[in-house]
PDB file of N, CA and C in Angstrom:
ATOM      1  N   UNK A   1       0.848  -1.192   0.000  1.00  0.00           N
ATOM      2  CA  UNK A   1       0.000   0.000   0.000  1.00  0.00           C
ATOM      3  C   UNK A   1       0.886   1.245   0.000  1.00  0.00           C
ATOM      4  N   UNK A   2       0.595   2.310  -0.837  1.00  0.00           N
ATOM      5  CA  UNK A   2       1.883   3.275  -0.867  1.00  0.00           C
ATOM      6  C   UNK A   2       0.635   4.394   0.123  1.00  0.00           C
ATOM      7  N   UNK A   3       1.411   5.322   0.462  1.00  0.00           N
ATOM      8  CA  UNK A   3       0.935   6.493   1.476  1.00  0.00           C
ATOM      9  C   UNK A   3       1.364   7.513   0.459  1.00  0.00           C
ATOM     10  N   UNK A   4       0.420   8.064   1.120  1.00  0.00           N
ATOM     11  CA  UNK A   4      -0.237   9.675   0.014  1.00  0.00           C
ATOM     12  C   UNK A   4       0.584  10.350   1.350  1.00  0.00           C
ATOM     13  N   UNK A   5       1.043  11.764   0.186  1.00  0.00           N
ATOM     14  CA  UNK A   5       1.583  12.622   1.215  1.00  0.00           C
ATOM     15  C   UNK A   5       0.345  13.513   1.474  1.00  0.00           C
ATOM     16  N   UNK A   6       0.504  14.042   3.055  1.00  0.00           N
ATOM     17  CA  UNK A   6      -0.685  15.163   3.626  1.00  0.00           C
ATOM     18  C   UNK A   6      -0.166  16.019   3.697  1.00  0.00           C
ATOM     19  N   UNK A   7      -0.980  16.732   2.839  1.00  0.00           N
ATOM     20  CA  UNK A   7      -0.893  18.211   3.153  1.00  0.00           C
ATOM     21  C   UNK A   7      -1.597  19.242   4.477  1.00  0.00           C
ATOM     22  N   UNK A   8      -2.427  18.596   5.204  1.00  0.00           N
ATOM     23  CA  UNK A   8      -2.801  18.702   6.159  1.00  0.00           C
ATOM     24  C   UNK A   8      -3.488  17.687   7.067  1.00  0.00           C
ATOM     25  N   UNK A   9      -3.709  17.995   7.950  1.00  0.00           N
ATOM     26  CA  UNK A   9      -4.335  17.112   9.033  1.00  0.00           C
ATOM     27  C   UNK A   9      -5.724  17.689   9.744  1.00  0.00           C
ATOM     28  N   UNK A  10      -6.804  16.565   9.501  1.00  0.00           N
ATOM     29  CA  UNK A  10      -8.286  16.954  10.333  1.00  0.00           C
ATOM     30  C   UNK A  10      -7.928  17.119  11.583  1.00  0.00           C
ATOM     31  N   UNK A  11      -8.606  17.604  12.391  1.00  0.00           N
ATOM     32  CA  UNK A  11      -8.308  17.390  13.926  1.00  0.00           C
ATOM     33  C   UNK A  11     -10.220  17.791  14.303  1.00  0.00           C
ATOM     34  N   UNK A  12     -10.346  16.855  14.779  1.00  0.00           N
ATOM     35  CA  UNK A  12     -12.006  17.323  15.218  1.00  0.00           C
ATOM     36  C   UNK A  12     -12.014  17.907  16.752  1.00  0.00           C
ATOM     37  N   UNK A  13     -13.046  18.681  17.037  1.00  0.00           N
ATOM     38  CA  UNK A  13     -13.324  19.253  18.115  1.00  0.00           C
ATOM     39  C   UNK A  13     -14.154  18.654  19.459  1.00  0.00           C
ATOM     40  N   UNK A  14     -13.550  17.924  20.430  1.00  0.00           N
ATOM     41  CA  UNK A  14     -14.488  18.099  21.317  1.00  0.00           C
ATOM     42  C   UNK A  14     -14.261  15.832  20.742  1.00  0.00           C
ATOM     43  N   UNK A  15     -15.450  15.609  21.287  1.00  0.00           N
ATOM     44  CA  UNK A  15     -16.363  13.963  20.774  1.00  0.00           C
ATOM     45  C   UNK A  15     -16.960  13.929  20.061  1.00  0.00           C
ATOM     46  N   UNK A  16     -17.848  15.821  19.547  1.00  0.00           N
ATOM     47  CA  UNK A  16     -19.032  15.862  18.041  1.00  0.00           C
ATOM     48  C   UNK A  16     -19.016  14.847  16.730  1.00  0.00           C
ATOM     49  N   UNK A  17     -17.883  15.006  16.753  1.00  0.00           N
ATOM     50  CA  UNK A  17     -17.690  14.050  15.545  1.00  0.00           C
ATOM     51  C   UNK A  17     -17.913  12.926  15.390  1.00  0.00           C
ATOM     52  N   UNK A  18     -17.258  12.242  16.914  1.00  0.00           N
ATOM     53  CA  UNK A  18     -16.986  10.791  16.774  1.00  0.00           C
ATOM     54  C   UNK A  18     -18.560  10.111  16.836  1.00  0.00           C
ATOM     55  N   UNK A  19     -19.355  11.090  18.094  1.00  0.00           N
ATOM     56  CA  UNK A  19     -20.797  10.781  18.050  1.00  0.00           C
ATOM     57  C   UNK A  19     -21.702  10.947  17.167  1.00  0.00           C
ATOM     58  N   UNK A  20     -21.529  11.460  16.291  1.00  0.00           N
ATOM     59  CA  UNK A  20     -21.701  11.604  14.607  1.00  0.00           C
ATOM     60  C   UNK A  20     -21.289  10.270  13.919  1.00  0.00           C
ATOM     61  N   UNK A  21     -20.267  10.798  13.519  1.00  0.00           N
ATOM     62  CA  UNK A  21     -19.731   9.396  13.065  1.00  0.00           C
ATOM     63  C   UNK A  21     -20.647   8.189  13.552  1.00  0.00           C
ATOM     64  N   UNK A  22     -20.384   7.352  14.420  1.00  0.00           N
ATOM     65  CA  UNK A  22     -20.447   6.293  15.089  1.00  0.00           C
ATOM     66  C   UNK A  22     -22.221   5.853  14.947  1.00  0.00           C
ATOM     67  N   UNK A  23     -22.973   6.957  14.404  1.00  0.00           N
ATOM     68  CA  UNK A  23     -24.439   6.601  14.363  1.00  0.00           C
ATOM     69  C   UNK A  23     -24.804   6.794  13.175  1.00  0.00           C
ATOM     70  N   UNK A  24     -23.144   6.673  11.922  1.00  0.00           N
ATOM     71  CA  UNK A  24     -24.149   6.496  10.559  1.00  0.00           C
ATOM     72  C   UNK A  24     -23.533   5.114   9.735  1.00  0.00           C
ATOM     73  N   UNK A  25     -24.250   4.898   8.896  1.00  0.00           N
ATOM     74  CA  UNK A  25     -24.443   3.476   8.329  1.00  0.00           C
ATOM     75  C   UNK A  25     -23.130   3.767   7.537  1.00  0.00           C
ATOM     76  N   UNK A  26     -22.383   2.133   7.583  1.00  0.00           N
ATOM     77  CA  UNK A  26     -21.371   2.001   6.921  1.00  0.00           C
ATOM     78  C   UNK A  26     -21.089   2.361   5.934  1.00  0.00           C
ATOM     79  N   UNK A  27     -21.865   3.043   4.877  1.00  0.00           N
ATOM     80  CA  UNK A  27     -21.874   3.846   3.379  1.00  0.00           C
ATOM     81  C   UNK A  27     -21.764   4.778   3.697  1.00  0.00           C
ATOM     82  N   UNK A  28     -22.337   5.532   4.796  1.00  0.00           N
ATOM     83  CA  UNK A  28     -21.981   7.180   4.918  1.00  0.00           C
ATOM     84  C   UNK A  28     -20.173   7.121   6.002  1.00  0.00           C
ATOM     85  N   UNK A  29     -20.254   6.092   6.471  1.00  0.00           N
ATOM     86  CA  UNK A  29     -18.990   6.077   7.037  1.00  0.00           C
ATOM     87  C   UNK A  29     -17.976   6.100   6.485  1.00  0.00           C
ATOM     88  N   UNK A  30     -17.989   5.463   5.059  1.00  0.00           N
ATOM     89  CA  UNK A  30     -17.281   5.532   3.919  1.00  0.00           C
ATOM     90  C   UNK A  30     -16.478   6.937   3.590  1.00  0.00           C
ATOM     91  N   UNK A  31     -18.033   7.114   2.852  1.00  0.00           N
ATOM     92  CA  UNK A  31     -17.809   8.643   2.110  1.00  0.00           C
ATOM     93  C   UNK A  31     -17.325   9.343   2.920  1.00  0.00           C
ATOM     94  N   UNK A  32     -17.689   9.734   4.535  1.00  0.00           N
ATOM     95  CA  UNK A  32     -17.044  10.379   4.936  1.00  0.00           C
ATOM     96  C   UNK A  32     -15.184  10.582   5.084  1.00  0.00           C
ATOM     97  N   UNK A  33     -14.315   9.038   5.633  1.00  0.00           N
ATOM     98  CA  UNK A  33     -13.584   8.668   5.385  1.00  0.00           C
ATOM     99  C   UNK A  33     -13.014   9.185   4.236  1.00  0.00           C
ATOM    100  N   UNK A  34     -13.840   9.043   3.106  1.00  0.00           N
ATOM    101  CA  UNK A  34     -12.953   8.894   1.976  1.00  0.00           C
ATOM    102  C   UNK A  34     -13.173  10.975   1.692  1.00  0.00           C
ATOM    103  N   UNK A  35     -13.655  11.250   2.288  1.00  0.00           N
ATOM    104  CA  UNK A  35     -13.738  12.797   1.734  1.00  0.00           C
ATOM    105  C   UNK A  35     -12.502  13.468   3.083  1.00  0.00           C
ATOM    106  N   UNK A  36     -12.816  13.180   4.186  1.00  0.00           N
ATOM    107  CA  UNK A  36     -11.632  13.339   5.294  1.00  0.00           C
ATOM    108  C   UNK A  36     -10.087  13.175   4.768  1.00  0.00           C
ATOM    109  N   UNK A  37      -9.737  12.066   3.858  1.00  0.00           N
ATOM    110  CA  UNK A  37      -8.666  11.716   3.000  1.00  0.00           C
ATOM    111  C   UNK A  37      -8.200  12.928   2.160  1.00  0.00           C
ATOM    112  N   UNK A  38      -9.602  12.749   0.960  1.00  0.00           N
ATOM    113  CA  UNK A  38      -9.298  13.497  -0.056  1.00  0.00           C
ATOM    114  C   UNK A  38      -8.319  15.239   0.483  1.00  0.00           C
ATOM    115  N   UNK A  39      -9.473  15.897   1.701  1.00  0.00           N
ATOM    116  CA  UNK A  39      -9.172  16.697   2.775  1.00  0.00           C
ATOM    117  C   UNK A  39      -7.606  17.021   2.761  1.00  0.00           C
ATOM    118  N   UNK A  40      -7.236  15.652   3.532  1.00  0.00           N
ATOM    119  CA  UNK A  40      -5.483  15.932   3.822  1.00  0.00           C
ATOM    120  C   UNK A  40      -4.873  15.637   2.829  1.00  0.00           C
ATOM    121  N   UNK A  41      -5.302  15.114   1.742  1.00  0.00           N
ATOM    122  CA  UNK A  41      -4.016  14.710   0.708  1.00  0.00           C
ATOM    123  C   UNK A  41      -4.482  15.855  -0.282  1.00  0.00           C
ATOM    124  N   UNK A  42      -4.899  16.081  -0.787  1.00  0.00           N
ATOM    125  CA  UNK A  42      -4.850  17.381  -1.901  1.00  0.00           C
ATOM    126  C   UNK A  42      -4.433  18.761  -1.720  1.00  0.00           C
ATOM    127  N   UNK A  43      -3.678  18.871  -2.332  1.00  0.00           N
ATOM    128  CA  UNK A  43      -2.791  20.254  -2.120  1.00  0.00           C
ATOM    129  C   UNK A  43      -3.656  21.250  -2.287  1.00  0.00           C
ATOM    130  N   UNK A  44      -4.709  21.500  -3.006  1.00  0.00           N
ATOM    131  CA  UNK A  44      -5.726  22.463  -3.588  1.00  0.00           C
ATOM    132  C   UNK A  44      -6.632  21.765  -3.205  1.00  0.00           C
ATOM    133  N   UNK A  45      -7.464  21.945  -2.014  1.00  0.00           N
ATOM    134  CA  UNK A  45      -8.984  21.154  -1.735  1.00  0.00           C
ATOM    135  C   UNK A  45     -10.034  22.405  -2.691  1.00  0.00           C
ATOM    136  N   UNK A  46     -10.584  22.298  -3.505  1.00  0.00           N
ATOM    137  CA  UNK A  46     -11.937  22.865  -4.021  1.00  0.00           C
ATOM    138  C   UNK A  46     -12.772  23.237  -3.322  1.00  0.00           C
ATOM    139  N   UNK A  47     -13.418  24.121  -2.719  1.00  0.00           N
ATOM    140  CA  UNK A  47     -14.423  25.226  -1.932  1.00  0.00           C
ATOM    141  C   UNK A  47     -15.784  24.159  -1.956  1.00  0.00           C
ATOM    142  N   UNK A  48     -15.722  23.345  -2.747  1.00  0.00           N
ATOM    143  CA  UNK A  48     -17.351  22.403  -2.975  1.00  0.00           C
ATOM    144  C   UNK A  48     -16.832  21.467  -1.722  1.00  0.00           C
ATOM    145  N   UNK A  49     -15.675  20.872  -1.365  1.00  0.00           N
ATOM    146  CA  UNK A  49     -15.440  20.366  -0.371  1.00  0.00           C
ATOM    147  C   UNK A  49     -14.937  20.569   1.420  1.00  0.00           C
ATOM    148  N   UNK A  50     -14.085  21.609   1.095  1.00  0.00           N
ATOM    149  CA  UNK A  50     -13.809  22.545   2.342  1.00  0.00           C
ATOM    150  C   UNK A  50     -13.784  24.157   2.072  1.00  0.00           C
ATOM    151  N   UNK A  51     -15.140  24.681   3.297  1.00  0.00           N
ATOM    152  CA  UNK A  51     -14.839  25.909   3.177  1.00  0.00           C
ATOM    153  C   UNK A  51     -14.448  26.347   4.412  1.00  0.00           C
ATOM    154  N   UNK A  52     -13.992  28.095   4.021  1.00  0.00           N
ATOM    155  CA  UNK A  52     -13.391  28.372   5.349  1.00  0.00           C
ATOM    156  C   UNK A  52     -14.683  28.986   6.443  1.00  0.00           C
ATOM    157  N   UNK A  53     -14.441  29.113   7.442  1.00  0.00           N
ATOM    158  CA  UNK A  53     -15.438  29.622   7.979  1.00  0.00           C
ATOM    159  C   UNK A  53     -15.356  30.602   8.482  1.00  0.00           C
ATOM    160  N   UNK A  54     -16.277  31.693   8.177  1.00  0.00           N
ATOM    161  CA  UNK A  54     -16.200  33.560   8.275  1.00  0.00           C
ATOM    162  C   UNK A  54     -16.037  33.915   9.492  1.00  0.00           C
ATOM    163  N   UNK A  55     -14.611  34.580   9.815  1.00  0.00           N
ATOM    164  CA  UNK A  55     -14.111  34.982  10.798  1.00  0.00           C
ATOM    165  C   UNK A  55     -13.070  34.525  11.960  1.00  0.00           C
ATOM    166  N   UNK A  56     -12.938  33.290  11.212  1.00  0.00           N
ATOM    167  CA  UNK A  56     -11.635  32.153  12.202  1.00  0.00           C
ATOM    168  C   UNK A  56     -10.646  32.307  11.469  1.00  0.00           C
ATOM    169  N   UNK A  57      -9.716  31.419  12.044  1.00  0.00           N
ATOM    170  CA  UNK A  57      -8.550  31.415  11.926  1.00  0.00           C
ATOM    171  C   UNK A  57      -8.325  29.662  11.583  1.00  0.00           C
ATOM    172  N   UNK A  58      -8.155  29.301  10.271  1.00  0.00           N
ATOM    173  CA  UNK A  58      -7.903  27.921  10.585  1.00  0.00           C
ATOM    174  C   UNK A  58      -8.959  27.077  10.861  1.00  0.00           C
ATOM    175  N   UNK A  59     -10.234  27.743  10.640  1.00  0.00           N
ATOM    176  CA  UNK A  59     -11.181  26.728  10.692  1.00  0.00           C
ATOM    177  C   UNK A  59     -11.954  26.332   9.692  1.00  0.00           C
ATOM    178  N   UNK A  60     -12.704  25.253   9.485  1.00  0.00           N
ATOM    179  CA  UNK A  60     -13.252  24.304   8.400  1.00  0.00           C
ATOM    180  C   UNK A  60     -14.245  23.848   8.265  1.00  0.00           C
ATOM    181  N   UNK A  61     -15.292  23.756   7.184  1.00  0.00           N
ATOM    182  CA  UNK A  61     -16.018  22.760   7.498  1.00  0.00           C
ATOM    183  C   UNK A  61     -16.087  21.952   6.089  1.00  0.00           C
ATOM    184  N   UNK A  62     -16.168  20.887   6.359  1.00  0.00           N
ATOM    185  CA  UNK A  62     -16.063  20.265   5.511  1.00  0.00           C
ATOM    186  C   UNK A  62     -17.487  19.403   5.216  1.00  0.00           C
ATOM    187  N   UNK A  63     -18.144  20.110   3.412  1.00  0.00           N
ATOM    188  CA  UNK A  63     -19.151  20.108   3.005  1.00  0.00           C
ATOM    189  C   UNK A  63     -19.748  18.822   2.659  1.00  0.00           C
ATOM    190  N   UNK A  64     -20.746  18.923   2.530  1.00  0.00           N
ATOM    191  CA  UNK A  64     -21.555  17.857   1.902  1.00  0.00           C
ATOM    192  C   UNK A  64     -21.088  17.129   0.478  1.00  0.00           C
ATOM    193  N   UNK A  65     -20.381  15.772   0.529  1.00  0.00           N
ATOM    194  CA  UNK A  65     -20.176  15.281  -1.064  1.00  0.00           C
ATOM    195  C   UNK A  65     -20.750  14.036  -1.501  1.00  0.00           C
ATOM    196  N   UNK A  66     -21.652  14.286  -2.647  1.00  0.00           N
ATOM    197  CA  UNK A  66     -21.935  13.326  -3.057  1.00  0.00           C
ATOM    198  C   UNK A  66     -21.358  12.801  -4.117  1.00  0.00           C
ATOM    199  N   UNK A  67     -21.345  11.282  -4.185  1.00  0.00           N
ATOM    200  CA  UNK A  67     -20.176  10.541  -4.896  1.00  0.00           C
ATOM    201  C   UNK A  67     -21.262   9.692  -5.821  1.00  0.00           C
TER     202      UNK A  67
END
């Protein structure tokens, strides 16, 4: 398996996530996964996937993708 270089790293806030996470069906667990990836490995993430959020510093949210 070769490793993708990251250009950044998620870091979630708090447990929100994980309790999120953890209560959706293995297909949305997926996509998410696989969009969290896309996230750190692309040097240029596209605005349809992460935007910034008005008035932080470094913060993210990372949008809705359908595959």
């Amino acid at each position: 398996m070769q490793s993708s270089k990251k250009y950044r790293t998620v870091i979630f806030y708090k447990n929100y996530f994980e309790e999120f996470f953890l209560k959706q069906s293995e297909e949305v667990r997926a996509k998410i996964i696989w969009t969290i990836q896309m996230v750190e490995e692309l040097e240029r993430v596209p605005e349809n996937y992460l935007k910034h959020i008005t008035a932080t510093e470094g913060l993210y949210e990372i949008r809705e993708i359908r595959m």
